[in-house]
PDB file of N, CA and C in Angstrom:
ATOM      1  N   UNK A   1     188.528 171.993 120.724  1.00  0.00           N
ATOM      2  CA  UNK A   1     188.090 172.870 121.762  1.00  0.00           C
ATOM      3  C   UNK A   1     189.310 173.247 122.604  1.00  0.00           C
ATOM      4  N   UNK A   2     189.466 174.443 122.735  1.00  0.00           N
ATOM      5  CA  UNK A   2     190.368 174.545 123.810  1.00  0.00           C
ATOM      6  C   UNK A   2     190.593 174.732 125.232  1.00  0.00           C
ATOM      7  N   UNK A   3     191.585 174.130 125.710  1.00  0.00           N
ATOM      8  CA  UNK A   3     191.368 173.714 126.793  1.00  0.00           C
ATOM      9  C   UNK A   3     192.808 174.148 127.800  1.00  0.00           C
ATOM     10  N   UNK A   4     192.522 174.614 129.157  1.00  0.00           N
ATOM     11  CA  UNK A   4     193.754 175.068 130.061  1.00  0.00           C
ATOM     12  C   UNK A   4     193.615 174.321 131.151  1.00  0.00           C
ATOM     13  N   UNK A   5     195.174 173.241 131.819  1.00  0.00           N
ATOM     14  CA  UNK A   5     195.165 173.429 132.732  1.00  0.00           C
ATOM     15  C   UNK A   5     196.204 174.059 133.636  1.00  0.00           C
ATOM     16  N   UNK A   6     195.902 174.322 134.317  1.00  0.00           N
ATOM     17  CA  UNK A   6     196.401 175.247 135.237  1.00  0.00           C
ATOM     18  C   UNK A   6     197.065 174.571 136.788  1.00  0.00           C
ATOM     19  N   UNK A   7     198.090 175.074 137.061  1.00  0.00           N
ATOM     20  CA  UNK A   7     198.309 174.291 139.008  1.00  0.00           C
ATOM     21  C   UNK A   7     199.918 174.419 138.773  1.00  0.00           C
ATOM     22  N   UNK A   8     199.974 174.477 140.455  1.00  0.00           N
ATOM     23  CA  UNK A   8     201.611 174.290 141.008  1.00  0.00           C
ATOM     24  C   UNK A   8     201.759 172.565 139.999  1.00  0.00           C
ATOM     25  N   UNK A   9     203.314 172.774 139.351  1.00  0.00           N
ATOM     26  CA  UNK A   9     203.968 171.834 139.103  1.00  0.00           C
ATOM     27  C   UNK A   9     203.749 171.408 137.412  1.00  0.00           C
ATOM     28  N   UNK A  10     202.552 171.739 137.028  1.00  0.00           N
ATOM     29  CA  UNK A  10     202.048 172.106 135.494  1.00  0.00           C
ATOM     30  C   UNK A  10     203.129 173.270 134.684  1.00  0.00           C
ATOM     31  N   UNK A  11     203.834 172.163 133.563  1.00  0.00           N
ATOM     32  CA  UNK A  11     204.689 172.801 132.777  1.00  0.00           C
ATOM     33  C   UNK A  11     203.866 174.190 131.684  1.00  0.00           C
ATOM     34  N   UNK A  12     204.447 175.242 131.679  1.00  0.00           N
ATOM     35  CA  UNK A  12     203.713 176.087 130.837  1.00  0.00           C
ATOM     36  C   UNK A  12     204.486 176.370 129.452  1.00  0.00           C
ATOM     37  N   UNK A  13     203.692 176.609 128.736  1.00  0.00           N
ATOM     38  CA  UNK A  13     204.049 176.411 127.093  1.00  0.00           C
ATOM     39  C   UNK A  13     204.000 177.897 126.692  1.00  0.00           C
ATOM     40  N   UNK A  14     204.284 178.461 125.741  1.00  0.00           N
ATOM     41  CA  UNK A  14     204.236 180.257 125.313  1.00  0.00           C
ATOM     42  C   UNK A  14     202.812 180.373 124.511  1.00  0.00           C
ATOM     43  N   UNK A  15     201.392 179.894 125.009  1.00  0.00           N
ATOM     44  CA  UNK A  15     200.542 180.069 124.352  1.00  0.00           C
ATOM     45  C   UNK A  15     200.186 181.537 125.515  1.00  0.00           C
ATOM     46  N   UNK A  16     199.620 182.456 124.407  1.00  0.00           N
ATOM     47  CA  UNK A  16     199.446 183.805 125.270  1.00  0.00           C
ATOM     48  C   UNK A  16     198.452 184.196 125.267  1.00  0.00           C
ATOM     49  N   UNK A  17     197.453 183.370 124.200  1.00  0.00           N
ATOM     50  CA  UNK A  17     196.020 184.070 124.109  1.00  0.00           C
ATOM     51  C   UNK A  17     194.691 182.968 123.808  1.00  0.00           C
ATOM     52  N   UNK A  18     193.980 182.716 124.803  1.00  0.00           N
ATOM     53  CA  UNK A  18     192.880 181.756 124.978  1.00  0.00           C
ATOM     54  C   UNK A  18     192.018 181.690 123.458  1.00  0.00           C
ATOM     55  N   UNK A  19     192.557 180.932 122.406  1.00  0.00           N
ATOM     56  CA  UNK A  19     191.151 180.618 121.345  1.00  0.00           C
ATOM     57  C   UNK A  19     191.794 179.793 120.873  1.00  0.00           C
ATOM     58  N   UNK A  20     191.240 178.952 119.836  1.00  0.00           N
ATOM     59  CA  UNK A  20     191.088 177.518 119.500  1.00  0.00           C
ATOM     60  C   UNK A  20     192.884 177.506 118.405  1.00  0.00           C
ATOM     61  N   UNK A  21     192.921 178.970 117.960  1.00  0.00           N
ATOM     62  CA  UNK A  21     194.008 178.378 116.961  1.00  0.00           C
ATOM     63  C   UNK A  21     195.557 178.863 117.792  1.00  0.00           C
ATOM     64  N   UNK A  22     195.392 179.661 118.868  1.00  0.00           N
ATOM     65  CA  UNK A  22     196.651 179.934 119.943  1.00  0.00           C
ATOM     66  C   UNK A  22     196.795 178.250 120.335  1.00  0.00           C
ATOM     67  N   UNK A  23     195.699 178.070 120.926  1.00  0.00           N
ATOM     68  CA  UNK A  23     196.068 176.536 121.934  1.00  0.00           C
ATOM     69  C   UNK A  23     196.516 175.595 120.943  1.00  0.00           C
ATOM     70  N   UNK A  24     196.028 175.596 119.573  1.00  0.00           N
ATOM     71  CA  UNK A  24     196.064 174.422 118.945  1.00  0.00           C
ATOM     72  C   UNK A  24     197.671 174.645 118.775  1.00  0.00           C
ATOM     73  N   UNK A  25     198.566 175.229 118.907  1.00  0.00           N
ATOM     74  CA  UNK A  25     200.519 175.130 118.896  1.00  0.00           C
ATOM     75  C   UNK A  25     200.381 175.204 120.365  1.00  0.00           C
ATOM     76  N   UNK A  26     199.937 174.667 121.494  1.00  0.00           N
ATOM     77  CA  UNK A  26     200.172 174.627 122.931  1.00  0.00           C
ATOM     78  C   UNK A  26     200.714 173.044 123.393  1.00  0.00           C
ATOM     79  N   UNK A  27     201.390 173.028 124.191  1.00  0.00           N
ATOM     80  CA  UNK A  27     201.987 171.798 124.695  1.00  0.00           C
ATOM     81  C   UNK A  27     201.039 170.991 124.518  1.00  0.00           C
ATOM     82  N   UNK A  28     199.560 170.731 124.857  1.00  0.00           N
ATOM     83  CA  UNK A  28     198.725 169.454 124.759  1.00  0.00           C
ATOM     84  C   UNK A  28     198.574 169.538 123.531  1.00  0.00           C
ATOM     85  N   UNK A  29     198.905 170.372 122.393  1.00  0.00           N
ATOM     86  CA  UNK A  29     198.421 170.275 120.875  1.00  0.00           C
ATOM     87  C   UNK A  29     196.550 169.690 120.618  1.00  0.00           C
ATOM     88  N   UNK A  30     196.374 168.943 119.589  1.00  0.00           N
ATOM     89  CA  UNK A  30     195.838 168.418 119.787  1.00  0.00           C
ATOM     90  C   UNK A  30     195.929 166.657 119.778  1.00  0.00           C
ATOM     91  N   UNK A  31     194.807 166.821 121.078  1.00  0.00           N
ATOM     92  CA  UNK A  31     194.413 165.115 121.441  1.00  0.00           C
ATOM     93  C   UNK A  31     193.258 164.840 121.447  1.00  0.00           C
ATOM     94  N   UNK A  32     192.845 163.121 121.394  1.00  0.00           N
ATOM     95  CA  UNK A  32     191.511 162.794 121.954  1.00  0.00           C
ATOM     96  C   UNK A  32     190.690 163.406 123.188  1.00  0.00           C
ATOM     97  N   UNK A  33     189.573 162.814 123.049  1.00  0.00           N
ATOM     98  CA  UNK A  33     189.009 162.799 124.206  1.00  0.00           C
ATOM     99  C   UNK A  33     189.456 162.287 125.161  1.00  0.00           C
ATOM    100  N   UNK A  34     189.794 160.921 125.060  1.00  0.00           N
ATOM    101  CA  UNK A  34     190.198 159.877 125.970  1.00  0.00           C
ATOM    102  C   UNK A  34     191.391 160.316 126.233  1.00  0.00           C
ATOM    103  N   UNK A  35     192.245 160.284 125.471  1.00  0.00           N
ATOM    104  CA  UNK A  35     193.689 160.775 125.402  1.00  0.00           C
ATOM    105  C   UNK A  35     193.649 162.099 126.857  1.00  0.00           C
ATOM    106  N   UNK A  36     192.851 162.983 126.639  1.00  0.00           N
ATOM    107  CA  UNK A  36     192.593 164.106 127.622  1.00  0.00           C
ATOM    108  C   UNK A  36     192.566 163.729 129.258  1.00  0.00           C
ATOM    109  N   UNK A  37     191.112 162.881 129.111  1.00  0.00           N
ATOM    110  CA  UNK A  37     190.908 162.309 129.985  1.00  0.00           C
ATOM    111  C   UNK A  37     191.753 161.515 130.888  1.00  0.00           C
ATOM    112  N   UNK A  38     192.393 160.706 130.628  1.00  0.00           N
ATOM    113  CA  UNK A  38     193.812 160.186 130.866  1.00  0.00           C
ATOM    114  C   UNK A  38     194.917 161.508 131.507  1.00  0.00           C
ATOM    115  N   UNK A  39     195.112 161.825 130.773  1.00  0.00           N
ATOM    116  CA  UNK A  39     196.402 162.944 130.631  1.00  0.00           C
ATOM    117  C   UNK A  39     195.818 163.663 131.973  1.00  0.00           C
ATOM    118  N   UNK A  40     194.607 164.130 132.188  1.00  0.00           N
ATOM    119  CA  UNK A  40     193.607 165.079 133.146  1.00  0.00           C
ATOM    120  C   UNK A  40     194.210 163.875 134.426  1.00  0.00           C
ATOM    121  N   UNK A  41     193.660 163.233 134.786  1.00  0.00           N
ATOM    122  CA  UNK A  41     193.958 161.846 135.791  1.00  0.00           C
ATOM    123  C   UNK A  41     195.494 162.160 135.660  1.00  0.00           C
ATOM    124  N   UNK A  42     195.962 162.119 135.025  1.00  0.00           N
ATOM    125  CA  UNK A  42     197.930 161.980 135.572  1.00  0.00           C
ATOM    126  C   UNK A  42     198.044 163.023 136.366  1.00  0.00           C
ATOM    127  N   UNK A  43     197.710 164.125 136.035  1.00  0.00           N
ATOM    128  CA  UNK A  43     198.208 165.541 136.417  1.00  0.00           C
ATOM    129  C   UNK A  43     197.484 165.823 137.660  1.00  0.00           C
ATOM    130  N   UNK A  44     195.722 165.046 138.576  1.00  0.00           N
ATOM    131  CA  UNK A  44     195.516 165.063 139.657  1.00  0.00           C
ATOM    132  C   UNK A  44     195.857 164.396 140.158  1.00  0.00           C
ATOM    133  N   UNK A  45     196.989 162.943 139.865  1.00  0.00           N
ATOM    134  CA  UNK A  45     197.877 162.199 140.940  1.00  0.00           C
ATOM    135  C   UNK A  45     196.554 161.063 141.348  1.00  0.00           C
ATOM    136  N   UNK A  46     195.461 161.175 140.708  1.00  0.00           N
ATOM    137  CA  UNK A  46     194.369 159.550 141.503  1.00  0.00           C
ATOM    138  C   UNK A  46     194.229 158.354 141.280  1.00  0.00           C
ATOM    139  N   UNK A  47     195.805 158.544 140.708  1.00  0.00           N
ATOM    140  CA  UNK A  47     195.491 156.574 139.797  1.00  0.00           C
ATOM    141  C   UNK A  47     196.931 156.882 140.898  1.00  0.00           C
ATOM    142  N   UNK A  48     197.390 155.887 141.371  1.00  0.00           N
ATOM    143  CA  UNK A  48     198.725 155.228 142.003  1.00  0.00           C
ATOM    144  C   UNK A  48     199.151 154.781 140.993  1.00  0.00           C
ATOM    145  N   UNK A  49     200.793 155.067 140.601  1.00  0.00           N
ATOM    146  CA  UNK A  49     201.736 155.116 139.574  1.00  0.00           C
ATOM    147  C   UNK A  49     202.318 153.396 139.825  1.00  0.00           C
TER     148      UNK A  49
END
Protein backbone atom coordinates (compact mmCIF):
# COMPACT_ATOMS: atom_id res chain seq x y z
CA UNK A 1 0.00 0.00 0.00
CA UNK A 2 1.31 3.20 -0.48
CA UNK A 3 2.06 5.42 1.78
CA UNK A 4 3.38 9.45 2.26
CA UNK A 5 4.82 11.11 4.90
CA UNK A 6 5.04 14.44 4.75
CA UNK A 7 6.56 17.49 7.42
CA UNK A 8 9.36 20.07 8.06
CA UNK A 9 12.62 17.97 8.47
CA UNK A 10 11.28 14.68 6.43
CA UNK A 11 13.94 13.70 3.82
CA UNK A 12 12.29 13.63 0.25
CA UNK A 13 13.07 10.94 -2.29
CA UNK A 14 12.31 11.64 -6.40
CA UNK A 15 9.04 9.66 -6.21
CA UNK A 16 6.71 12.04 -8.42
CA UNK A 17 3.59 10.22 -8.74
CA UNK A 18 1.24 8.73 -5.88
CA UNK A 19 0.51 4.72 -6.86
CA UNK A 20 1.70 1.60 -5.50
CA UNK A 21 4.55 0.93 -8.18
CA UNK A 22 6.10 4.92 -8.07
CA UNK A 23 6.31 4.51 -4.12
CA UNK A 24 7.42 1.02 -4.23
CA UNK A 25 11.38 2.71 -5.56
CA UNK A 26 10.61 5.53 -2.71
CA UNK A 27 12.93 5.96 0.26
CA UNK A 28 10.59 3.78 2.69
CA UNK A 29 10.63 1.05 -0.21
CA UNK A 30 8.95 -1.58 1.03
CA UNK A 31 8.40 -2.46 4.85
CA UNK A 32 6.33 -4.17 7.47
CA UNK A 33 3.64 -3.15 9.22
CA UNK A 34 5.41 -2.95 12.37
CA UNK A 35 8.49 -1.86 10.74
CA UNK A 36 6.08 1.33 9.62
CA UNK A 37 4.71 1.73 12.72
CA UNK A 38 7.97 2.18 14.43
CA UNK A 39 9.57 4.25 11.69
CA UNK A 40 5.90 6.52 11.97
CA UNK A 41 6.85 7.00 16.03
CA UNK A 42 10.56 8.10 15.13
CA UNK A 43 9.59 10.75 12.78
CA UNK A 44 6.72 12.24 15.53
CA UNK A 45 9.64 12.44 18.16
CA UNK A 46 7.09 10.41 21.16
CA UNK A 47 9.33 7.82 22.30
CA UNK A 48 12.46 9.83 24.13
CA UNK A 49 15.68 8.77 22.27
Amino acid sequence: MPIVISGPGIRQDKVEHYDEISCAEGAINRIKGREFVWTLIDYLEVVPK
